[in-house]
Protein backbone atom coordinates (compact mmCIF):
# COMPACT_ATOMS: atom_id res chain seq x y z
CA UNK A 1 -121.37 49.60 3.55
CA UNK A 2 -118.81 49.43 5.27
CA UNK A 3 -115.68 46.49 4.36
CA UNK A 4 -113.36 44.94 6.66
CA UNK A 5 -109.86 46.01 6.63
CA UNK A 6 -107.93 43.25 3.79
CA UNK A 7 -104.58 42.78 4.79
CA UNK A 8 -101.47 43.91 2.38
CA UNK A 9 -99.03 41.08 1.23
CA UNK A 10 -95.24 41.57 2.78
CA UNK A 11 -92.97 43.11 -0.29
CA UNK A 12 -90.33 40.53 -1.10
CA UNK A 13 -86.33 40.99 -0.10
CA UNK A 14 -84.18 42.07 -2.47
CA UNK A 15 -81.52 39.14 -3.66
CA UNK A 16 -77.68 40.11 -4.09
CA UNK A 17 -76.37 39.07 -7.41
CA UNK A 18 -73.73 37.14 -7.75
CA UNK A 19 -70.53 39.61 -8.26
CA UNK A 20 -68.17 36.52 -9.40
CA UNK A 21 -64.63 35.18 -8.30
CA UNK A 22 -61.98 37.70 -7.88
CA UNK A 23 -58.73 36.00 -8.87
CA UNK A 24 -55.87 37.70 -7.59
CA UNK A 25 -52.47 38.64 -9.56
CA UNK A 26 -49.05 38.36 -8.47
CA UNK A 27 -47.31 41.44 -7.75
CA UNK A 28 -46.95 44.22 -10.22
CA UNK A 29 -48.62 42.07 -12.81
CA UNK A 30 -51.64 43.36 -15.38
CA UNK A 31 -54.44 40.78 -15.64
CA UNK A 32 -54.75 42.53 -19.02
CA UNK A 33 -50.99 41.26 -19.78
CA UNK A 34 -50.88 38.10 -17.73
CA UNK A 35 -54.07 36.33 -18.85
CA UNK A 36 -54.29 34.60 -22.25
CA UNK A 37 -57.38 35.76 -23.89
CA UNK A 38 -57.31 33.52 -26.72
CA UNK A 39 -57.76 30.52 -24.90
CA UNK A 40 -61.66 30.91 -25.25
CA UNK A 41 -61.56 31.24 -28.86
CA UNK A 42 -60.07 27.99 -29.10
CA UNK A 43 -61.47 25.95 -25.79
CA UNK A 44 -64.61 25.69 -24.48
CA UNK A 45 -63.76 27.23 -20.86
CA UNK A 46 -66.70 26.98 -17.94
CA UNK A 47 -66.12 30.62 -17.28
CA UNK A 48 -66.19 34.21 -18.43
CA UNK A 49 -64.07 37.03 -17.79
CA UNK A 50 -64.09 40.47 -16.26
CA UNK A 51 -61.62 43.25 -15.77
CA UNK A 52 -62.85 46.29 -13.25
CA UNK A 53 -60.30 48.62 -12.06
CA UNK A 54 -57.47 46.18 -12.70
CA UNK A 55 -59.20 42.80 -11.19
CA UNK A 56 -60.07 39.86 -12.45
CA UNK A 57 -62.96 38.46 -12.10
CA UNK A 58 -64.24 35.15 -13.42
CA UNK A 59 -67.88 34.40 -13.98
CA UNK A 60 -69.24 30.71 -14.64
CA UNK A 61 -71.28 30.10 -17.48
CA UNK A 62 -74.05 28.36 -15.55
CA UNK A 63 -73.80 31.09 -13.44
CA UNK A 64 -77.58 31.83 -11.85
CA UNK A 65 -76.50 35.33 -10.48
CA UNK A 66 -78.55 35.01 -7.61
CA UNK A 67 -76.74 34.28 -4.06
CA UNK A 68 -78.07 31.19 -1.30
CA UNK A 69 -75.91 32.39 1.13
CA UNK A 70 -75.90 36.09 2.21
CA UNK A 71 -72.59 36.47 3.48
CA UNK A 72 -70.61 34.87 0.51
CA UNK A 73 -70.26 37.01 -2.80
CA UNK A 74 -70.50 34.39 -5.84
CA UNK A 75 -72.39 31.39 -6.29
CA UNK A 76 -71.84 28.05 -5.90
CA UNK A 77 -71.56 27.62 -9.30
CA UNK A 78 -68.70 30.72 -9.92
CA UNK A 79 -67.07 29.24 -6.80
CA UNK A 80 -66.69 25.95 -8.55
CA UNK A 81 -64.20 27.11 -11.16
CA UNK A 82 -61.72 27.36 -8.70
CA UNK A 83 -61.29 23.86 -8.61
CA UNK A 84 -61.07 23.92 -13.00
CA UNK A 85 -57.44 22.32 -13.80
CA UNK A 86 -57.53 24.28 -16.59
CA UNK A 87 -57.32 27.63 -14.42
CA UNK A 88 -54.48 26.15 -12.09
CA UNK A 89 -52.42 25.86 -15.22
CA UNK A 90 -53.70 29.53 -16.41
CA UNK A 91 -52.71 30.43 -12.40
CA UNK A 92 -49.31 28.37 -12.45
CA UNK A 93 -48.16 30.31 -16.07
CA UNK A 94 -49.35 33.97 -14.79
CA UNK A 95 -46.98 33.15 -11.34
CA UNK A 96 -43.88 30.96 -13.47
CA UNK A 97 -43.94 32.07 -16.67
CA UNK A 98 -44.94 30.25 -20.09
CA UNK A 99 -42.71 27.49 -21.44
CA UNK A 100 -40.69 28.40 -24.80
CA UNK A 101 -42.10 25.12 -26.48
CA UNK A 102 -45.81 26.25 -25.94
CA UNK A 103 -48.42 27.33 -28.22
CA UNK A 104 -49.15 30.70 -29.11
CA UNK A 105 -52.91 30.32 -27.67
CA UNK A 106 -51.02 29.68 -23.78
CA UNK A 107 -49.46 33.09 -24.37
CA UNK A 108 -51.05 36.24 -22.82
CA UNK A 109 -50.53 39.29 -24.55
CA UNK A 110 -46.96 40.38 -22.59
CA UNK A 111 -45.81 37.29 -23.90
CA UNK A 112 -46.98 37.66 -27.66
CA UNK A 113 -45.37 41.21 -27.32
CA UNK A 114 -42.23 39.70 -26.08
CA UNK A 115 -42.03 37.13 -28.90
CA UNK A 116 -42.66 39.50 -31.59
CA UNK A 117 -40.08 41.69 -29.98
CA UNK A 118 -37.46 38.88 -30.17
CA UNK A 119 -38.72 37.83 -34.02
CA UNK A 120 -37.84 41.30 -34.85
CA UNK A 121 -34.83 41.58 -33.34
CA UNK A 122 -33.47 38.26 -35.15
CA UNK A 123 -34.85 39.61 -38.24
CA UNK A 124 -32.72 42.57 -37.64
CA UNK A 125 -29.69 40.65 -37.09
CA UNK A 126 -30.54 38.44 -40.43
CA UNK A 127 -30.70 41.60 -42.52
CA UNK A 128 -27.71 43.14 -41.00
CA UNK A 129 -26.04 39.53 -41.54
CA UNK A 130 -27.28 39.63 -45.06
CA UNK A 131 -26.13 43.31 -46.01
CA UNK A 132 -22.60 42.38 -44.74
CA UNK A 133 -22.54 39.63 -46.56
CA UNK A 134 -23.54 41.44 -49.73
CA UNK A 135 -21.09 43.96 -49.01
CA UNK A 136 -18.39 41.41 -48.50
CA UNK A 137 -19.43 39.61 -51.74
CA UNK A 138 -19.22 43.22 -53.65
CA UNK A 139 -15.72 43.80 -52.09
CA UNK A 140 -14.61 40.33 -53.56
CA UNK A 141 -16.64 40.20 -56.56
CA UNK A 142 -14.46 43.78 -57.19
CA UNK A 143 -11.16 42.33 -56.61
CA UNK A 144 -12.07 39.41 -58.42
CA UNK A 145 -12.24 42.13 -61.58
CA UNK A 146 -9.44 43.64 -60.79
CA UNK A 147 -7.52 40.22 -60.89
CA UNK A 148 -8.81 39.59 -64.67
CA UNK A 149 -7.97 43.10 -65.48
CA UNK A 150 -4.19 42.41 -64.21
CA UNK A 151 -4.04 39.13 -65.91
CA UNK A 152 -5.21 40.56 -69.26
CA UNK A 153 -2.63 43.44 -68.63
CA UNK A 154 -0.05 41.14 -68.14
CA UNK A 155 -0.77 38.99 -71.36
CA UNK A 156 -0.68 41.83 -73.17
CA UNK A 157 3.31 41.75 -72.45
CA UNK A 158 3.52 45.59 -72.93
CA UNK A 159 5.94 45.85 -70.18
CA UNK A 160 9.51 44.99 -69.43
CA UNK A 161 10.51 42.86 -66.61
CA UNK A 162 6.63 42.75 -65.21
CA UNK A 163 7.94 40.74 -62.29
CA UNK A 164 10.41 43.48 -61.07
CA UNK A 165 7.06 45.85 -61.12
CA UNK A 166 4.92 43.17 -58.86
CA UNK A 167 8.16 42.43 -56.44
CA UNK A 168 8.33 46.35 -56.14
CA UNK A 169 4.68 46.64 -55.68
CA UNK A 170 4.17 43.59 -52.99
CA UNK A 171 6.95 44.81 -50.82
CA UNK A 172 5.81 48.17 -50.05
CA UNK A 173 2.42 46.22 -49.20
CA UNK A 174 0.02 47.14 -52.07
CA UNK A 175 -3.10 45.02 -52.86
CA UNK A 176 -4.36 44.27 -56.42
CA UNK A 177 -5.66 47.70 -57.23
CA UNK A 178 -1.76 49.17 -56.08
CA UNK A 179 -0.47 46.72 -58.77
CA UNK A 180 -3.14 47.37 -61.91
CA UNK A 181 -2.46 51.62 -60.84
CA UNK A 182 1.44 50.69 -60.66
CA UNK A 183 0.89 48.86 -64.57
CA UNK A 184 -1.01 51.62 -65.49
CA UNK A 185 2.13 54.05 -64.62
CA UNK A 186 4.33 52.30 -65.86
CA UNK A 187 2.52 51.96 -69.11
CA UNK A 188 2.68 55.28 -69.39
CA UNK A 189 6.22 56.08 -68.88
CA UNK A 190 5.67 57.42 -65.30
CA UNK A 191 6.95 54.39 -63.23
CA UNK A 192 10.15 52.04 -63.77
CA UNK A 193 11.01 49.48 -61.25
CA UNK A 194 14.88 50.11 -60.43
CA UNK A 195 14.88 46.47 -57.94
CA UNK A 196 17.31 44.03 -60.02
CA UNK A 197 17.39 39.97 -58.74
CA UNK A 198 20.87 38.79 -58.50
CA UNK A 199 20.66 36.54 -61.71
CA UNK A 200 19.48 39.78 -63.68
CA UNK A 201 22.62 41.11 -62.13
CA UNK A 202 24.66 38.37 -63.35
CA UNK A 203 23.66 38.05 -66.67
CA UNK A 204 24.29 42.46 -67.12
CA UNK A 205 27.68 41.48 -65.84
CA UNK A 206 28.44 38.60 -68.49
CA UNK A 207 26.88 41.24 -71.17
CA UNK A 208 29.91 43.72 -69.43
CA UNK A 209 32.68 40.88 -69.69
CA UNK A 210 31.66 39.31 -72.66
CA UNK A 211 30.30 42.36 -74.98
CA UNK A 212 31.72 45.13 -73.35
CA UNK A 213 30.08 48.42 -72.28
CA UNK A 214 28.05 48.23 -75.70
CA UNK A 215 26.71 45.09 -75.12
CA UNK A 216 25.76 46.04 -71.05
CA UNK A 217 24.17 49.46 -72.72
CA UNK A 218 21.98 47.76 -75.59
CA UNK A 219 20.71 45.07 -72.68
CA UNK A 220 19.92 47.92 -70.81
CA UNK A 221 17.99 49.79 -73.61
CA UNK A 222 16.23 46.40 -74.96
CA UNK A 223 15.67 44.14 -71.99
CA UNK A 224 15.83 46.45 -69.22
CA UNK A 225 18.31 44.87 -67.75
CA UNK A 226 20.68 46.58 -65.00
CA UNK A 227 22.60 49.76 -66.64
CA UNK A 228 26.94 50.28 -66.19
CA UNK A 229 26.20 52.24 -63.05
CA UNK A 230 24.19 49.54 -61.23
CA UNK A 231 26.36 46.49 -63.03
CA UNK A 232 29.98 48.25 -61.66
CA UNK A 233 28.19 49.05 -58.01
CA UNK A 234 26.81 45.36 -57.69
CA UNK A 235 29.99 43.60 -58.36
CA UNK A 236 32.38 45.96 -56.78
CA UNK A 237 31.61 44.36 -53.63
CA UNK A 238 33.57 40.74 -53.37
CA UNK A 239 33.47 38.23 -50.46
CA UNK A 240 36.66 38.18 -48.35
CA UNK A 241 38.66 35.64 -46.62
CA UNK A 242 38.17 35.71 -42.40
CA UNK A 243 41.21 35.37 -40.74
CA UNK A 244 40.29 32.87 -37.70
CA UNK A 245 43.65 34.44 -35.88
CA UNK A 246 45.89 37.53 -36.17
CA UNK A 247 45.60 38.21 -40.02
CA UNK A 248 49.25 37.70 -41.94
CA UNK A 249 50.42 39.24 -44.81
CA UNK A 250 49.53 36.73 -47.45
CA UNK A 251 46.06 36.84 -46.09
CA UNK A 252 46.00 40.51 -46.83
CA UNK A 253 47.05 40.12 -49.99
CA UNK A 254 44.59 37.67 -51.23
CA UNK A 255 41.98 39.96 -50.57
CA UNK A 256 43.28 42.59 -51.70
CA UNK A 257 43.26 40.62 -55.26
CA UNK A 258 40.21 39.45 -54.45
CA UNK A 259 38.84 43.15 -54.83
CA UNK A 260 40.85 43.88 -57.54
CA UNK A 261 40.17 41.20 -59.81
CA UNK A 262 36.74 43.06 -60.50
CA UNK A 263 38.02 46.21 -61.45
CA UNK A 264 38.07 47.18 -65.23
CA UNK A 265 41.36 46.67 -66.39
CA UNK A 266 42.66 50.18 -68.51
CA UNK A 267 40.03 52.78 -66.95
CA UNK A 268 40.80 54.99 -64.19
CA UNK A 269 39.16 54.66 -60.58
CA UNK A 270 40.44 55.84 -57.28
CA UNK A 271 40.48 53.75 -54.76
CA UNK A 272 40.11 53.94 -51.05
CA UNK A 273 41.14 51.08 -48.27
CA UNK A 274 39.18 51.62 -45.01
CA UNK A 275 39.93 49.70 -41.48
CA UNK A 276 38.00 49.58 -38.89
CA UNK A 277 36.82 47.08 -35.45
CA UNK A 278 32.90 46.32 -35.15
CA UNK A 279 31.17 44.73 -32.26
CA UNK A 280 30.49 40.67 -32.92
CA UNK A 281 28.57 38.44 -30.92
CA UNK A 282 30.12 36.14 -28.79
CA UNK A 283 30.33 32.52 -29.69
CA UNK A 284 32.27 30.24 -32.26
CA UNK A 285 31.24 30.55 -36.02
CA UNK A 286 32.56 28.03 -39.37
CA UNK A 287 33.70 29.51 -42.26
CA UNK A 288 33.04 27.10 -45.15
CA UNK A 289 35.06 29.03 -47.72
CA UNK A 290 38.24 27.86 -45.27
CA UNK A 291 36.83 24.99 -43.22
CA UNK A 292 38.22 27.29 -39.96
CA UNK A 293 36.52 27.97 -36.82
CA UNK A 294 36.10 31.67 -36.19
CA UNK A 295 35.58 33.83 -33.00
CA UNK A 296 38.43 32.87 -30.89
CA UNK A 297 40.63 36.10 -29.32
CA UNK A 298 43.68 36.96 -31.15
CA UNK A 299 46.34 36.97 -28.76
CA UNK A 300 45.97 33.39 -27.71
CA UNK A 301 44.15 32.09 -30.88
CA UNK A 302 47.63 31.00 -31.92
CA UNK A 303 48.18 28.12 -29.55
CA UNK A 304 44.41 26.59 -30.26
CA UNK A 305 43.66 24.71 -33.40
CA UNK A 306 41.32 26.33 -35.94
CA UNK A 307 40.53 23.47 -38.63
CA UNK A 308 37.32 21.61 -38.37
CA UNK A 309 38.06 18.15 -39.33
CA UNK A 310 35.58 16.57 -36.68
CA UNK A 311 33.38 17.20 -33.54
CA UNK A 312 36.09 16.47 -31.57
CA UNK A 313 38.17 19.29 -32.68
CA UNK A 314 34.79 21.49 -31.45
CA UNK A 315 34.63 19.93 -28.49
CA UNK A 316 38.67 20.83 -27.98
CA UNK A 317 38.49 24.14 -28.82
CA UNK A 318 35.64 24.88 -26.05
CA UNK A 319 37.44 22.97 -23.82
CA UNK A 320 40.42 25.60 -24.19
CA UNK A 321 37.28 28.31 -23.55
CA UNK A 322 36.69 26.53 -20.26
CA UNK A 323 40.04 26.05 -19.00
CA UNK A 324 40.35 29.93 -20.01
CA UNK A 325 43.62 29.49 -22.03
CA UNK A 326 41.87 31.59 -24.74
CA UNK A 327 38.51 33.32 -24.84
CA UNK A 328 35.78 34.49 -27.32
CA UNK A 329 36.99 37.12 -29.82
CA UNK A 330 34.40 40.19 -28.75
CA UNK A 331 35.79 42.85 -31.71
CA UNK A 332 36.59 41.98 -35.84
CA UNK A 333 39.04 43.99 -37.72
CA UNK A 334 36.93 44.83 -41.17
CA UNK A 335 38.68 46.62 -43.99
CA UNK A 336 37.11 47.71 -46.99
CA UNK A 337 38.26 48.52 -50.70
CA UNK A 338 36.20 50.98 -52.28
CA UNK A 339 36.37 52.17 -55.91
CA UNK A 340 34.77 55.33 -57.63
């Protein structure tokens, strides 16, 4: 028996599935470092994500992967994230950059790297900080010993004239460790200072004039006080009168006693009397040993008044500068008495 031919049902057309919403990147920027992942761990966001070959793409959760409309390439659903506030402020930070005040969720993973990079880099600088600091502190917390050492050195009052060793030691520029090594030398016998003050001067020379050459020797010995040599050197040297014109006899003289009023009366010296003309500066100068006024030229310095009594005799003698009746003295006549 024979049946009639049934006819076949048509095969049903293939759908296209939804491929998603390709977001595009700003030039030369990752999706994988420009999007912040961690968003979705801590918001419920209407979308997932994809990466392929470098794209985004963002899928929507009520996404029914089928297509109503053959030309497009993501459903209506997928297409409405695009209108999501929350991805125009993901959008906005990938193309601007993410505030400094924002949480770590808003950061993408360039960002995170970029924080932790400056963290460590100001941890860096704190530990460098600290370690100079420490060293500083060890530096001072050294010197600070050495200070105690010195002070208990110098209570010990082994050493004569302890200041003369610190004066010696400051002026060629030496710290705390030049002056306990200085102490230490001298404790030893290796170091004396040889600097005298000019009162330690003074009192070897009333030893001299008072005790005699015994009494200057046993200072020396005892006290360390300044020895015959250094006593007669120091106060062979005597302050001498200025002449404010051409110097006269008498004025000669009175140096010249001057000097020889320290000389030791019944030893032998020679002595030797040296002239000579230096270079002075040139302007008017008082001598308070004679109450003159000094620096006036010698061949007319005789018809100008020298005595300072008041301003006006200042103001008379420049006046004679001005009128050019006498002019400044440019060369001094210096002689000098030597002893040996």
């Amino acid at each position: 028996m024979e049946t009639a031919d049934q006819p076949i049902p048509p095969t049903p057309s293939r759908q296209k599935a939804c491929e998603g919403v390709y977001i595009a990147m700003p030039n030369g920027v990752s999706p994988y470092a420009a999007y912040p992942f961690m968003l979705h761990e801590h918001y419920p966001l209407p979308w997932g994500i994809q990466i392929t070959h470098n794209q985004l793409m963002l899928h929507s959760v009520h996404c029914t992967n089928t297509l109503d409309n053959c030309s497009s390439t993501s459903c209506r659903e997928c297409e409405k994230v695009l209108t999501n506030d929350i991805l125009w402020g993901i959008l906005d930070r990938m193309t601007n950059g993410v505030h400094a005040n924002c949480t770590l969720v808003y950061q993408p993973m360039a960002g995170l790297i970029e924080l932790i990079r400056q963290k460590n880099q100001k941890v860096d600088n704190l530990r460098f900080s600290k370690l100079t600091i420490f060293k500083k502190l060890s530096t001072r917390a050294k010197t600070l010993d050495d200070h105690k050492k010195f002070l208990m050195a110098l209570s010990e009052g082994k050493i004569q004239r302890i200041d003369a060793l610190i004066r010696a030691g400051l002026r060629r520029g030496a710290g705390i460790h030049g002056l306990l090594e200085l102490h230490d030398r001298a404790l030893k016998g290796l170091y004396k200072p040889k600097n005298y003050t000019e009162e330690e001067l003074l009192r070897s020379v009333a030893y001299l004039r008072i005790g005699g050459s015994r009494a200057a020797e046993f200072a020396h010995q005892a006290f360390g006080a300044p020895g015959l040599s250094t006593v007669r050197r120091s106060t062979a040297i005597t302050p001498l009168s200025a002449s404010p014109s051409m110097p006269s006899r008498a004025e000669i003289q009175r140096n010249i006693c001057l000097v020889f009023e320290n000389a030791a009366v019944g030893e032998n010296y020679g002595y030797v009397l040296m002239i000579d003309e230096i270079k002075v500066e040139e302007r008017i100068r008082w001598d308070p040993t004679t109450n003159n006024l000094l620096g006036v030229c010698h061949e007319h310095s005789c018809h100008v008044g020298h005595a300072f009594c008041s301003v006006n005799d200042v103001k008379g003698l420049f006046q004679e500068i001005l009128d050019g009746n006498c002019h400044y003295a440019k060369e001094v006549c210096m002689y000098y008495i030597l002893w040996f």
